[in-house]
C-alpha atoms as a PDB file:
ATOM      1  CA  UNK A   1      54.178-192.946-272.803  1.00  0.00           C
ATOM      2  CA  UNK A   2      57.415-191.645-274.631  1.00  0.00           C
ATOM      3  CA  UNK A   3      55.808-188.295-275.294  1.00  0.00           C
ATOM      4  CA  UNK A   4      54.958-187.902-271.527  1.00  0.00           C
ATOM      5  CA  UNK A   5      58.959-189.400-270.226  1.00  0.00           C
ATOM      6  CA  UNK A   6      59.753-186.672-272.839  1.00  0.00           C
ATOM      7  CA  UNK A   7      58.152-184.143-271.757  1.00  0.00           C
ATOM      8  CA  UNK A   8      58.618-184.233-268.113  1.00  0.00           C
ATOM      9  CA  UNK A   9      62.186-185.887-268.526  1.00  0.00           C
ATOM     10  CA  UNK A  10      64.597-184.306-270.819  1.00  0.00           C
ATOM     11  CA  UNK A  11      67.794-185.875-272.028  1.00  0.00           C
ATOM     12  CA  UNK A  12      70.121-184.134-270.039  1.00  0.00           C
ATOM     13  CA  UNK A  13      68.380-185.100-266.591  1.00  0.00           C
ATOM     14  CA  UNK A  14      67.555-188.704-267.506  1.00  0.00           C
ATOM     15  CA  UNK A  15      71.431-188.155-268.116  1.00  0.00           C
ATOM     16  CA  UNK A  16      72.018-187.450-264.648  1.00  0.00           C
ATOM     17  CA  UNK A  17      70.041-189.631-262.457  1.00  0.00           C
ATOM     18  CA  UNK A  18      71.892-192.859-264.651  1.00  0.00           C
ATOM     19  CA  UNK A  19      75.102-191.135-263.364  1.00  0.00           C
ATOM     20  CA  UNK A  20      73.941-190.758-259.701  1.00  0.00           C
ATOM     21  CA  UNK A  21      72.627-194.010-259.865  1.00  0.00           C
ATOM     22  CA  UNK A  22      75.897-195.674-261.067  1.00  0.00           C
ATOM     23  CA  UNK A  23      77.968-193.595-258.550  1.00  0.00           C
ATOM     24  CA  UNK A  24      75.809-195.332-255.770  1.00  0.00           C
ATOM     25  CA  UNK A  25      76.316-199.039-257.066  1.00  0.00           C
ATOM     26  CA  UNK A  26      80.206-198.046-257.749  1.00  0.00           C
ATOM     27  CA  UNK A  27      80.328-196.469-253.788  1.00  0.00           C
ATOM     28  CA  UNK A  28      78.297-199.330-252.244  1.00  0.00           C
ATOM     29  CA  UNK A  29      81.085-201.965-253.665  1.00  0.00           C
ATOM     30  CA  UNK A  30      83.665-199.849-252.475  1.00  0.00           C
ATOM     31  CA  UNK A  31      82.467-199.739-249.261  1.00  0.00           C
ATOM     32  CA  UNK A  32      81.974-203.645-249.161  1.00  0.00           C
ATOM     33  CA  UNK A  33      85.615-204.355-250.487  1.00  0.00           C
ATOM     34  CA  UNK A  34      86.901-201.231-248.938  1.00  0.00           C
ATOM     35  CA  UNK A  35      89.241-202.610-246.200  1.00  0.00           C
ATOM     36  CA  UNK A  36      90.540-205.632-248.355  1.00  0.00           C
ATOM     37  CA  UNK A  37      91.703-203.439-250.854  1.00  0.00           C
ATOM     38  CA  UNK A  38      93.385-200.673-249.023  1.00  0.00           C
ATOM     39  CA  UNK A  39      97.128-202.064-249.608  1.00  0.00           C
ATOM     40  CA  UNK A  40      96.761-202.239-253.082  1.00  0.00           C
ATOM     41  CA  UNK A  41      95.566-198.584-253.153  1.00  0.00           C
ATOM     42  CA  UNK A  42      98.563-197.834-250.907  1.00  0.00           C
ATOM     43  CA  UNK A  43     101.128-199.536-253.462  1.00  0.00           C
ATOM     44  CA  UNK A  44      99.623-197.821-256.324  1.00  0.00           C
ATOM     45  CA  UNK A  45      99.609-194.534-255.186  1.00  0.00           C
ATOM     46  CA  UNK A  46     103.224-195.012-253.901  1.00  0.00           C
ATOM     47  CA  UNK A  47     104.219-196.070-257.406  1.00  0.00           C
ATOM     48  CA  UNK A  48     102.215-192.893-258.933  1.00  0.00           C
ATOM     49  CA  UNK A  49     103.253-190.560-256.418  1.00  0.00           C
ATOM     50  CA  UNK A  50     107.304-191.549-257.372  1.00  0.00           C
ATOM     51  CA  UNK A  51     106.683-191.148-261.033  1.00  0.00           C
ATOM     52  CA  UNK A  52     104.789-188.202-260.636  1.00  0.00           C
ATOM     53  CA  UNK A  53     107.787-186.191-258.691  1.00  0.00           C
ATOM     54  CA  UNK A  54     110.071-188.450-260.315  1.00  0.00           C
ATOM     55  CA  UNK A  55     112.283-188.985-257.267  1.00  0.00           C
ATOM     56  CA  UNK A  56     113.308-192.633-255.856  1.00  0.00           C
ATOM     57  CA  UNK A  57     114.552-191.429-252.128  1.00  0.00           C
ATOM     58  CA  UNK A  58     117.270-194.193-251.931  1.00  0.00           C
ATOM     59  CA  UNK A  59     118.074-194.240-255.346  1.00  0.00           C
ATOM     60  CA  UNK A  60     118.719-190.448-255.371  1.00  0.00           C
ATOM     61  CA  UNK A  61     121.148-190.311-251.941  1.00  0.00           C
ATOM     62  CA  UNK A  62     122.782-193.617-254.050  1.00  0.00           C
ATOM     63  CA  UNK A  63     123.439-190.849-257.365  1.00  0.00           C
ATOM     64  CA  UNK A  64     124.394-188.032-255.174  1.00  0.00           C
ATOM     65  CA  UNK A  65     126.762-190.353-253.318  1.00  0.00           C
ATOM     66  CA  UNK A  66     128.135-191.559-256.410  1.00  0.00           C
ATOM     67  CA  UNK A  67     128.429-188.470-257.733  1.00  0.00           C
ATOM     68  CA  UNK A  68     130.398-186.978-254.889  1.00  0.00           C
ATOM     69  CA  UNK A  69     132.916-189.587-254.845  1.00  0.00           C
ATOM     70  CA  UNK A  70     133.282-189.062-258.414  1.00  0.00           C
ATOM     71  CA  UNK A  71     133.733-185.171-257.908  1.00  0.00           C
ATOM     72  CA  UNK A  72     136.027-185.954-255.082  1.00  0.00           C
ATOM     73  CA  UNK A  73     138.281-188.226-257.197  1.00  0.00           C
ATOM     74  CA  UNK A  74     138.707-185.349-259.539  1.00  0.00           C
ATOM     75  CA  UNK A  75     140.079-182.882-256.989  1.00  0.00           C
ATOM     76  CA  UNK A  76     142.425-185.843-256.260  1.00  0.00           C
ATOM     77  CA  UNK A  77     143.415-186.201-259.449  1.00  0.00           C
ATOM     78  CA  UNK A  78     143.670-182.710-260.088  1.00  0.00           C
ATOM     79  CA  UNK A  79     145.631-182.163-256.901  1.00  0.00           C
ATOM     80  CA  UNK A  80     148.479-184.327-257.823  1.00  0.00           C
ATOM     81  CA  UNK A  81     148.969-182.965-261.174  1.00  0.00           C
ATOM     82  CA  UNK A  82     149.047-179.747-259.668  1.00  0.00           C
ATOM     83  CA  UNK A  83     151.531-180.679-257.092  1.00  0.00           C
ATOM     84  CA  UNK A  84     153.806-182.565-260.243  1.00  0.00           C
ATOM     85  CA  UNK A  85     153.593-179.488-262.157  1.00  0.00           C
ATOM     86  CA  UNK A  86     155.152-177.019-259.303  1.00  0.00           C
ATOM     87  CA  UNK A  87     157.846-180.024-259.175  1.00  0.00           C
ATOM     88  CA  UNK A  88     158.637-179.553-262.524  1.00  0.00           C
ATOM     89  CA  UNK A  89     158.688-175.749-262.202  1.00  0.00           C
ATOM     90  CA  UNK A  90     161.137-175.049-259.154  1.00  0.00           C
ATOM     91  CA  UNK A  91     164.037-175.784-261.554  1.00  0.00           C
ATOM     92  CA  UNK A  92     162.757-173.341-263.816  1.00  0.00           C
ATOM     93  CA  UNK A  93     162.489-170.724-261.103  1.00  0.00           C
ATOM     94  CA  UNK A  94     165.984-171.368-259.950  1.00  0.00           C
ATOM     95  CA  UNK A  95     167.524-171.237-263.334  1.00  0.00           C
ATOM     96  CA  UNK A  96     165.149-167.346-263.710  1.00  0.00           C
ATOM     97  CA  UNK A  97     166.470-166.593-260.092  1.00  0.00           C
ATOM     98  CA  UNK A  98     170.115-167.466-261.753  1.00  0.00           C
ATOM     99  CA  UNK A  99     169.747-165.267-264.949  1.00  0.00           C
ATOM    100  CA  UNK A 100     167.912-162.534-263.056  1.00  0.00           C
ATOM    101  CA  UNK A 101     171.090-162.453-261.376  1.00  0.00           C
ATOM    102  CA  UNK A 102     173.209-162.435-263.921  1.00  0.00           C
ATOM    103  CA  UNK A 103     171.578-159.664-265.816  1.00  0.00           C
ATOM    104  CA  UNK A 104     171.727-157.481-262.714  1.00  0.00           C
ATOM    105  CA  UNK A 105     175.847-158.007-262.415  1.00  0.00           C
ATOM    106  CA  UNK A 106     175.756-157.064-266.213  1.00  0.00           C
ATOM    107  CA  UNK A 107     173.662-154.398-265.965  1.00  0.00           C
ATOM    108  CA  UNK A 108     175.980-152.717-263.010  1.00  0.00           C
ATOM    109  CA  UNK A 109     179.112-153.262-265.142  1.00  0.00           C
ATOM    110  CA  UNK A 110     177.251-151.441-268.123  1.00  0.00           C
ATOM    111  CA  UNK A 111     177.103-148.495-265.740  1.00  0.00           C
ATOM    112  CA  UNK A 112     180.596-148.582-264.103  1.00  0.00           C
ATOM    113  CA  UNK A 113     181.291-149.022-267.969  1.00  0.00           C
ATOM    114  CA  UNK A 114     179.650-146.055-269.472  1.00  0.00           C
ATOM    115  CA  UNK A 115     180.549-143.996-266.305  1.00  0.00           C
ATOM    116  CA  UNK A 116     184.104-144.955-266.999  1.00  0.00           C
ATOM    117  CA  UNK A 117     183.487-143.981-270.928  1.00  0.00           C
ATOM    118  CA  UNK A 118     181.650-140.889-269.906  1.00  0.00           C
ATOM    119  CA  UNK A 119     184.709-140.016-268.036  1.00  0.00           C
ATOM    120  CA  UNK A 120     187.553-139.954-270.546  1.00  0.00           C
ATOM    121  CA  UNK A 121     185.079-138.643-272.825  1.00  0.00           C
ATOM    122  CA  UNK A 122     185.133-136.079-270.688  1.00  0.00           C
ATOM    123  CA  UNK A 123     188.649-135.606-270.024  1.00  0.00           C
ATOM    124  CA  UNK A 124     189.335-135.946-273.668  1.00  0.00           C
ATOM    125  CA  UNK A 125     186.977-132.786-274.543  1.00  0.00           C
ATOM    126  CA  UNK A 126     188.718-130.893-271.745  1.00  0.00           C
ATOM    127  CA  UNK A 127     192.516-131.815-273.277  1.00  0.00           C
ATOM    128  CA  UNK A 128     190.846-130.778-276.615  1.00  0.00           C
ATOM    129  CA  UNK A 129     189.685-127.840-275.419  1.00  0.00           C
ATOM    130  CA  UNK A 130     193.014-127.441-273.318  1.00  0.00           C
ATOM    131  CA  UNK A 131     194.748-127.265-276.412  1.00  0.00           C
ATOM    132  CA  UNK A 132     192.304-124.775-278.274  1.00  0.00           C
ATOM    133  CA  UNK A 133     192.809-122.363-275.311  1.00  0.00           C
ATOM    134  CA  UNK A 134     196.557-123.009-275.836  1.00  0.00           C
ATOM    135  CA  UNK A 135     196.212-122.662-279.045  1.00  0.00           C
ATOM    136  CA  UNK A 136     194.208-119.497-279.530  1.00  0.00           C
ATOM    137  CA  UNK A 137     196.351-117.590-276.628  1.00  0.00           C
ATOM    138  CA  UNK A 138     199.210-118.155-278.382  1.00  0.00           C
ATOM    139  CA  UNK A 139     197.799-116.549-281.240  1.00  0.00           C
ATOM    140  CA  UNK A 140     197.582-112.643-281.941  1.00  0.00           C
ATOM    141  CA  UNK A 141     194.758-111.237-280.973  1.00  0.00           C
ATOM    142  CA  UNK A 142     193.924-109.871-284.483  1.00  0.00           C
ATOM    143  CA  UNK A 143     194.242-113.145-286.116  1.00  0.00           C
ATOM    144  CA  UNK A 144     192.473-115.208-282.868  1.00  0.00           C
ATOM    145  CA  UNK A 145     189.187-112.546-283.186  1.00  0.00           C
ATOM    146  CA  UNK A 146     189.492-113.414-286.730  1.00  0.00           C
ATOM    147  CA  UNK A 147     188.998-116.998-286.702  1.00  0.00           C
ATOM    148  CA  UNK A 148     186.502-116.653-283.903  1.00  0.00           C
ATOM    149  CA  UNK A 149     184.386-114.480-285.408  1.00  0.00           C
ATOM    150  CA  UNK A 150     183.750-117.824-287.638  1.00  0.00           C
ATOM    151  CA  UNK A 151     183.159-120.414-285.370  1.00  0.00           C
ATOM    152  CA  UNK A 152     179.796-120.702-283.303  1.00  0.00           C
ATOM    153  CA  UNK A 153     178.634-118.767-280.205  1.00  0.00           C
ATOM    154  CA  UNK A 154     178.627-121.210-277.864  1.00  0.00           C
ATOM    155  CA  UNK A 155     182.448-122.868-278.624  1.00  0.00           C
ATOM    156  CA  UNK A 156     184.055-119.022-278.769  1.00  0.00           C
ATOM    157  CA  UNK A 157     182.151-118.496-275.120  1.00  0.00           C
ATOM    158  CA  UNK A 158     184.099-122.060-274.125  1.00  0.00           C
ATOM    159  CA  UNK A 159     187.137-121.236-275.200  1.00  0.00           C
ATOM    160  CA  UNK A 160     187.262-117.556-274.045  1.00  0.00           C
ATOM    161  CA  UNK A 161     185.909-119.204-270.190  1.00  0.00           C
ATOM    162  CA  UNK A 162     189.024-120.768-270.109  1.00  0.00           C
ATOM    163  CA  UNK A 163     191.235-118.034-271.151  1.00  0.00           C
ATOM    164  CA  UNK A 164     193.283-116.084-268.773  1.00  0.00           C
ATOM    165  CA  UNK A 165     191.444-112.634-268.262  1.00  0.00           C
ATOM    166  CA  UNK A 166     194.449-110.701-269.960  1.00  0.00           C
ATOM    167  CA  UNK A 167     194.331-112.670-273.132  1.00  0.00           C
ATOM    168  CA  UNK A 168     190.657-113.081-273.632  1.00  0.00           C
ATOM    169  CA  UNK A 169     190.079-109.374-273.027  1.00  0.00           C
ATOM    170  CA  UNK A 170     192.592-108.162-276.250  1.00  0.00           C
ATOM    171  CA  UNK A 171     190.599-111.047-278.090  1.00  0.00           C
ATOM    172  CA  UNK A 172     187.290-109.714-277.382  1.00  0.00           C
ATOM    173  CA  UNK A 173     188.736-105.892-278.125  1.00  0.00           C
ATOM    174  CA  UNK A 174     189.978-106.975-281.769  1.00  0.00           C
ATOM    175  CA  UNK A 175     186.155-108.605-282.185  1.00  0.00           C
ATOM    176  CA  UNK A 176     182.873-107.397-284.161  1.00  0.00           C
ATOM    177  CA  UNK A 177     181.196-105.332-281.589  1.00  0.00           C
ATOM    178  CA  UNK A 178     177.711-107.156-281.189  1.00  0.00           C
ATOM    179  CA  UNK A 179     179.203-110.655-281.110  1.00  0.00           C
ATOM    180  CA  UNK A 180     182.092-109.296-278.659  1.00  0.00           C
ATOM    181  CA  UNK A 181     179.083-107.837-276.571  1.00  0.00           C
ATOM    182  CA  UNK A 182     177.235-111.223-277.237  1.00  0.00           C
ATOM    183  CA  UNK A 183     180.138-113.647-275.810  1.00  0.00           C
ATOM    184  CA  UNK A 184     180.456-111.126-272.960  1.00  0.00           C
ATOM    185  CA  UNK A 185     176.652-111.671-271.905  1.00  0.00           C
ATOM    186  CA  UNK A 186     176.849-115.476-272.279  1.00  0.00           C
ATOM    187  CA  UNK A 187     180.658-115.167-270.278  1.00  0.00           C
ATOM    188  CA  UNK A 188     179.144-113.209-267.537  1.00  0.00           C
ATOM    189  CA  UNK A 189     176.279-115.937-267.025  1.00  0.00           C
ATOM    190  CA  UNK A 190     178.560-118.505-266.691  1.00  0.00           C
ATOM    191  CA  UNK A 191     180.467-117.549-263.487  1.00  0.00           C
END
């Protein structure tokens, strides 16, 4: 008989029907304790279905709620150190406002200074050069053309500018052609 349950069975379907058959005894109880077991199945599938998403509803609005007070004591706390710290700096921005100040009445009697300096600087090259002009007029011509002849371009035109015509003409007579002609060029440009 175990050759012929062999033969017309093989494993894998004698396999099966054992299966279908304990799926009907399993679905038969079920459907006899069905109904009396349904809250149990309700807890259980609560309790899987929070540790599957991982989320406890109340517990979660409890976190975030702690954990916007929390953030909300911080901008507190961060507001009144803020507000200390501009306390402690409006006497440093009046004692800036102060030097700022300062600095800028220094800095406009540095200019009335060096305008002043620039000034008798000015008047003191112009006596100088008051007394060259003096100087050199007084002179012979021979003997002023002389001397010029060895000082540079520029301070012979200067001098000669502030000649009368007269005097700076027999100069410029007695003088090496090409420089005399070179001072006359640079004299011309300057009126």
């Amino acid at each position: 008989m175990k050759r012929f349950i062999k033969r017309r069975f093989p494993l894998g379907l004698s396999l099966l029907v054992c299966l279908i058959a304990g799926k009907l005894l399993l679905s038969s109880a079920y459907l006899r304790l069905g109904p009396s077991l349904q809250p149990f199945y309700n807890t259980v599938l609560a309790e899987e279905k929070q540790q599957v998403e991982g989320l406890d509803p109340a517990g979660e609005n409890r976190k975030l709620a702690e954990m916007l007070r929390k953030k909300e004591q911080e901008l507190k706390d961060r507001e009144i150190r803020l507000a200390r710290q501009e306390q402690e700096l409006v006497p440093l921005k009046e004692e800036i406002d102060r030097k700022l100040e300062e600095l800028e009445e220094i800095q406009t009697q540095l200019t009335l200074f060096a305008k002043d300096l620039a000034e008798r600087e000015e008047a003191l090259n112009s006596a100088r050069m008051e007394h060259l002009v003096s100087l050199y007029s007084a002179m012979a011509p021979a003997k002023a053309a002389e001397i010029m002849d060895k000082l540079n371009l520029e301070t012979v035109v200067l001098i000669l500018s502030q000649m009368r015509g007269k005097i700076a003409g027999q100069i410029l007579a007695v003088m090496d052609p090409e420089k005399g002609a070179k001072i006359s060029e640079r004299l011309s440009r300057q009126n």
